[in-house]
C-alpha atoms as a PDB file:
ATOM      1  CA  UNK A   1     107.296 110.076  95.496  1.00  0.00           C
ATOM      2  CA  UNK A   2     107.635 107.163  92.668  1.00  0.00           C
ATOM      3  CA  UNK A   3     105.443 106.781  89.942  1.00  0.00           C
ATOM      4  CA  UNK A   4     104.492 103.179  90.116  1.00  0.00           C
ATOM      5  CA  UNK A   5     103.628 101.793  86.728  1.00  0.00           C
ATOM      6  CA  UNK A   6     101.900  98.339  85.587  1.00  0.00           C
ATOM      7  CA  UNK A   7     104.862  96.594  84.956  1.00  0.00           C
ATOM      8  CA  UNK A   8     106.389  96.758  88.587  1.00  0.00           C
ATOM      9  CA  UNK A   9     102.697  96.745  90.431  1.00  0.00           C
ATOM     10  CA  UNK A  10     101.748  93.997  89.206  1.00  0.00           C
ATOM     11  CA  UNK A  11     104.752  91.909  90.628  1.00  0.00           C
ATOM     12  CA  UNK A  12     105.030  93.494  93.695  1.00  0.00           C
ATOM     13  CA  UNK A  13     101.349  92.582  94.192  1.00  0.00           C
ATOM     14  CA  UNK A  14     102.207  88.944  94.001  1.00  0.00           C
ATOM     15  CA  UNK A  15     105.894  88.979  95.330  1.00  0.00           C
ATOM     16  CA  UNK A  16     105.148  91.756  98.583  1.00  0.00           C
ATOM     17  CA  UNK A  17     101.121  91.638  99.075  1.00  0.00           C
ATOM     18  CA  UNK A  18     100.098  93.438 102.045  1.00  0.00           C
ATOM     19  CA  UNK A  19     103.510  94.609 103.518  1.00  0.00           C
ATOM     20  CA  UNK A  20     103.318  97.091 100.201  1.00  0.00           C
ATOM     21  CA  UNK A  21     101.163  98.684 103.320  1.00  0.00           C
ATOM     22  CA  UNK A  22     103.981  99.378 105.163  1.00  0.00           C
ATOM     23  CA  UNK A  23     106.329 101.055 102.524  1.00  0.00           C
ATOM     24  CA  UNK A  24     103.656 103.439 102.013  1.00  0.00           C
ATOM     25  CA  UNK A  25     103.837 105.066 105.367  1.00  0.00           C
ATOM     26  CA  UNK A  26     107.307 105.810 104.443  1.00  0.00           C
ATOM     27  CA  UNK A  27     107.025 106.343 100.803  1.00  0.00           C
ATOM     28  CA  UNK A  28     104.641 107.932  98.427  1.00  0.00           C
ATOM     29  CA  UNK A  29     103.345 106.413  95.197  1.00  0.00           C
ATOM     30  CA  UNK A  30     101.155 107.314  92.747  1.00  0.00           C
ATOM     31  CA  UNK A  31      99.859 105.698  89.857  1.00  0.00           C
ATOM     32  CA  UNK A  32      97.277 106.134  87.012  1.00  0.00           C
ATOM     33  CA  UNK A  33      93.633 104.924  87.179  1.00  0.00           C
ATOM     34  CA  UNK A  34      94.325 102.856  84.215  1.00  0.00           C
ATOM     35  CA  UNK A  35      96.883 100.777  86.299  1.00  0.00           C
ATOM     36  CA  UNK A  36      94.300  99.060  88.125  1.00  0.00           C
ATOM     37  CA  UNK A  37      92.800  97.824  85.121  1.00  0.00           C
ATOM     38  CA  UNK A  38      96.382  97.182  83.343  1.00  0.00           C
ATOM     39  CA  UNK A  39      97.250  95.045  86.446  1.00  0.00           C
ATOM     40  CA  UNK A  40      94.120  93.003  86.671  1.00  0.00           C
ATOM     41  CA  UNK A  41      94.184  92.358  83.070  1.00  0.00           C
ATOM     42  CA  UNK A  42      97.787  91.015  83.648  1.00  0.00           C
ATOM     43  CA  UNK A  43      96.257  88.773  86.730  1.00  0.00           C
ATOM     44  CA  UNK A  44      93.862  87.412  84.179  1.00  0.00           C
ATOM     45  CA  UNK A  45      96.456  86.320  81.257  1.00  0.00           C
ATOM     46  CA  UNK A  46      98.559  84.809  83.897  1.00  0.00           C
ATOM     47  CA  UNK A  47      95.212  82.397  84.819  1.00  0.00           C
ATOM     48  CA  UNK A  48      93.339  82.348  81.692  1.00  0.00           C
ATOM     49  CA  UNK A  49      95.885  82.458  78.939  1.00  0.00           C
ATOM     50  CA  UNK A  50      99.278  81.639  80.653  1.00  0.00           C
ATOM     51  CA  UNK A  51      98.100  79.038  83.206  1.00  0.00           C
ATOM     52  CA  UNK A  52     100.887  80.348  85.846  1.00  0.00           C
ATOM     53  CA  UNK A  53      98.665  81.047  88.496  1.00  0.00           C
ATOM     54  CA  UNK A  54      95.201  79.246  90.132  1.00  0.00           C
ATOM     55  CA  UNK A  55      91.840  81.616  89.277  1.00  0.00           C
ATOM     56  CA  UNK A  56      91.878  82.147  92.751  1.00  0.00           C
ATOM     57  CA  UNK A  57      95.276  83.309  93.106  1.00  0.00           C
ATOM     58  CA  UNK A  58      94.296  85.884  90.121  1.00  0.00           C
ATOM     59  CA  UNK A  59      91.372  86.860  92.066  1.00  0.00           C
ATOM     60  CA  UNK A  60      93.003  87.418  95.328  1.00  0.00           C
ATOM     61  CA  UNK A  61      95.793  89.661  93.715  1.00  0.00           C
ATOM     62  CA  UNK A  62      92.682  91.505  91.807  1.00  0.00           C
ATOM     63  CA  UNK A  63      91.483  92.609  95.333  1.00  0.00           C
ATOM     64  CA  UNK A  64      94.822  93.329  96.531  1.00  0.00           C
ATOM     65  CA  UNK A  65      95.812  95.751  94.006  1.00  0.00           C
ATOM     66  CA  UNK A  66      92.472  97.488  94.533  1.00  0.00           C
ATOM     67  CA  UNK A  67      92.365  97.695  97.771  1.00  0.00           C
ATOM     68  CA  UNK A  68      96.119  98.810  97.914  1.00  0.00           C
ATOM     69  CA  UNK A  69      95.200 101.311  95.363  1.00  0.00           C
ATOM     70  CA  UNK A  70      93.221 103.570  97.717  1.00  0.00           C
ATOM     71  CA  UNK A  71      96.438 103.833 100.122  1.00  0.00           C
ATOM     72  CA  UNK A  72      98.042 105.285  96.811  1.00  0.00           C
ATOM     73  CA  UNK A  73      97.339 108.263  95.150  1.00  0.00           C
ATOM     74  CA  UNK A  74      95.769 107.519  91.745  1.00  0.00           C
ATOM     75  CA  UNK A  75      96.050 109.837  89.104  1.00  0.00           C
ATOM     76  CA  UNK A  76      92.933 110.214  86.665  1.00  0.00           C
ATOM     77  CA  UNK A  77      93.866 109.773  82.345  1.00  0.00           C
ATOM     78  CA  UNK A  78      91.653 112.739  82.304  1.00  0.00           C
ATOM     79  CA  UNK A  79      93.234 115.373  84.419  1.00  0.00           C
ATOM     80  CA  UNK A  80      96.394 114.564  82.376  1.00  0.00           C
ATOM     81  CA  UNK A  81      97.758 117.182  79.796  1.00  0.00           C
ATOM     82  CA  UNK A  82      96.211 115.204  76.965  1.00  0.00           C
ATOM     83  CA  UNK A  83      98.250 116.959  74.467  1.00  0.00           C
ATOM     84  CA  UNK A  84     101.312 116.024  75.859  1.00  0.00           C
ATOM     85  CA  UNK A  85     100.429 112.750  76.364  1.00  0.00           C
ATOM     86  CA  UNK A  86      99.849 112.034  72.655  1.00  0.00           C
ATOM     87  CA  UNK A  87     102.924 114.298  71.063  1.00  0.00           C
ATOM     88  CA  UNK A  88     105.269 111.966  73.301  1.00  0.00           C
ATOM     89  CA  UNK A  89     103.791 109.098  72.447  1.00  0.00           C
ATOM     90  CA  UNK A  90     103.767 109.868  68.622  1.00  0.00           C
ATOM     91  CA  UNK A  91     107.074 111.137  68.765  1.00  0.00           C
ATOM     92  CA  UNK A  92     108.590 108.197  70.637  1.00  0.00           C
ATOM     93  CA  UNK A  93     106.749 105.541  68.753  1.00  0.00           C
ATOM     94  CA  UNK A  94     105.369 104.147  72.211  1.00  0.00           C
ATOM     95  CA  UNK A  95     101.330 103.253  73.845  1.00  0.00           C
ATOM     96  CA  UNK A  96      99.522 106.206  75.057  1.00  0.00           C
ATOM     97  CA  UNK A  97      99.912 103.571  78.338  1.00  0.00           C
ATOM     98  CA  UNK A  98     103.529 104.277  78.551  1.00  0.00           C
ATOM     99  CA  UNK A  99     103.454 108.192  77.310  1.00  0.00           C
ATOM    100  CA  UNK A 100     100.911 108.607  80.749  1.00  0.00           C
ATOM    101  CA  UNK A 101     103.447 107.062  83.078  1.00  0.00           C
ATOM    102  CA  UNK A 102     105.946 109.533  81.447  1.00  0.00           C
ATOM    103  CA  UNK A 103     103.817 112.537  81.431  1.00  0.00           C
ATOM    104  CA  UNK A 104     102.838 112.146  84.849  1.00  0.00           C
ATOM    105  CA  UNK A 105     106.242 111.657  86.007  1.00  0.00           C
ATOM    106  CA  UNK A 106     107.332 115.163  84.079  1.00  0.00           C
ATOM    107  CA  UNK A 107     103.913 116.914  85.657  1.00  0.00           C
ATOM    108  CA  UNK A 108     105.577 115.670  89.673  1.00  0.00           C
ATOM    109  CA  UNK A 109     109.270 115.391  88.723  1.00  0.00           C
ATOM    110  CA  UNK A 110     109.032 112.133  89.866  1.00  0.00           C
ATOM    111  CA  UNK A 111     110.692 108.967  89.232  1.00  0.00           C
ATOM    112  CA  UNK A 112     108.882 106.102  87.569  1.00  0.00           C
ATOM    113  CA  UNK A 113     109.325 102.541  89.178  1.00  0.00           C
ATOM    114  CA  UNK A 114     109.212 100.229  86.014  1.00  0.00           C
ATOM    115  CA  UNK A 115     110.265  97.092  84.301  1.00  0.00           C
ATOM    116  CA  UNK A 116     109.060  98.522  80.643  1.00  0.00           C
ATOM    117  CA  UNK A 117     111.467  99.031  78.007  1.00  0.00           C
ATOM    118  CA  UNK A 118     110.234 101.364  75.799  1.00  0.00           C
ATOM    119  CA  UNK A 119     109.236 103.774  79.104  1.00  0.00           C
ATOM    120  CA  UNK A 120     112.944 103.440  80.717  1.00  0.00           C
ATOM    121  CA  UNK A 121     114.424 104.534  76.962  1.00  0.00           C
ATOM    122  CA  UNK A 122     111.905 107.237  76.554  1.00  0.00           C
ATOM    123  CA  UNK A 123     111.654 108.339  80.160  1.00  0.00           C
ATOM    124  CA  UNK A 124     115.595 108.901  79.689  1.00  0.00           C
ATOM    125  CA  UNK A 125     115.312 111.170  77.096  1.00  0.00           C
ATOM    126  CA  UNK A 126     112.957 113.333  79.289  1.00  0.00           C
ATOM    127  CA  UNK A 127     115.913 113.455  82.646  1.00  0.00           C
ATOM    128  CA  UNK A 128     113.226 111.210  84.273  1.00  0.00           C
ATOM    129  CA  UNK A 129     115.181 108.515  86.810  1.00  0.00           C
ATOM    130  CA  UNK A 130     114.100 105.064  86.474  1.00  0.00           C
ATOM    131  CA  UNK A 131     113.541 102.868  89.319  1.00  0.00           C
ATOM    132  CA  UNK A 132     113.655  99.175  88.871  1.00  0.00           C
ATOM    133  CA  UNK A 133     111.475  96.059  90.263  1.00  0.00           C
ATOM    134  CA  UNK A 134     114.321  94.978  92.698  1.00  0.00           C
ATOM    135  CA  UNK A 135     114.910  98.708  94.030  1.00  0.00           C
ATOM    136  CA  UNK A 136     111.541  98.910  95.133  1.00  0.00           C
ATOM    137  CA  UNK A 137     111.802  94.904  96.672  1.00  0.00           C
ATOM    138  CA  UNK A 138     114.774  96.451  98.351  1.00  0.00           C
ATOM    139  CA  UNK A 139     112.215  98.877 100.561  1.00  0.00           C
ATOM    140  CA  UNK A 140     110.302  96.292 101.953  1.00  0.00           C
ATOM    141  CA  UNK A 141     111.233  95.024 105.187  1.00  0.00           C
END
């Protein structure tokens, strides 16, 4: 199982698509509820503020990464160990974001699929692996 966070869904939305589909019949993810919105926010600033992608392209990706959401397992804020979640993220100086990934990843023992900085150095410190953008590329077919 990989914890997938916003940083490498969001990509893989727009680089793999659908055939994300087929990795999860051989692998598990799971991510956070907030990633859907962290990820569609991202979709947005890449039309609306960036100008990288068409409105429609956002739009399409949108859909994709909620639709491909409910072949993951998602992960509610709420049934998180909210204490834990804040202590890390005070005493690591990072986003209650990033302290979820990492607290959800300690609560599995799972490794978290990112591209973010401050959650590879932190997730470190916890004996969490890190799996990169391009390892998870690599799966796909």
């Amino acid at each position: 199982m990989y914890v997938l966070d916003a940083s490498v869904y969001a990509p893989l939305i727009i680089k793999a698509g659908r055939k994300l589909l087929e990795l999860t019949k051989t692998y598990r993810f799971i991510i956070l509820d907030l990633t859907i919105y962290e990820v569609c926010n991202v979709f947005w600033k890449e039309y609306e503020k960036l100008h990288r992608i068409s409105a429609e392209t956002a739009l399409k990706a949108c859909i994709v990464a909620r639709q491909l959401a409910s072949k993951l397992e998602v992960c509610s804020f709420r049934d998180l160990d909210f204490k834990k979640v804040i202590s890390i993220a005070v005493e690591n100086n990072i986003t209650v974001y990033d302290s979820a990934y990492i607290t959800l990843a300690l609560i599995i023992n799972a490794p978290i699929a990112t591209e973010d900085i401050d959650i590879i150095n932190v997730a470190q410190k916890y004996k969490i692996n890190i799996v990169r953008l391009n390892e998870v590329l690599r799966l796909i077919k």
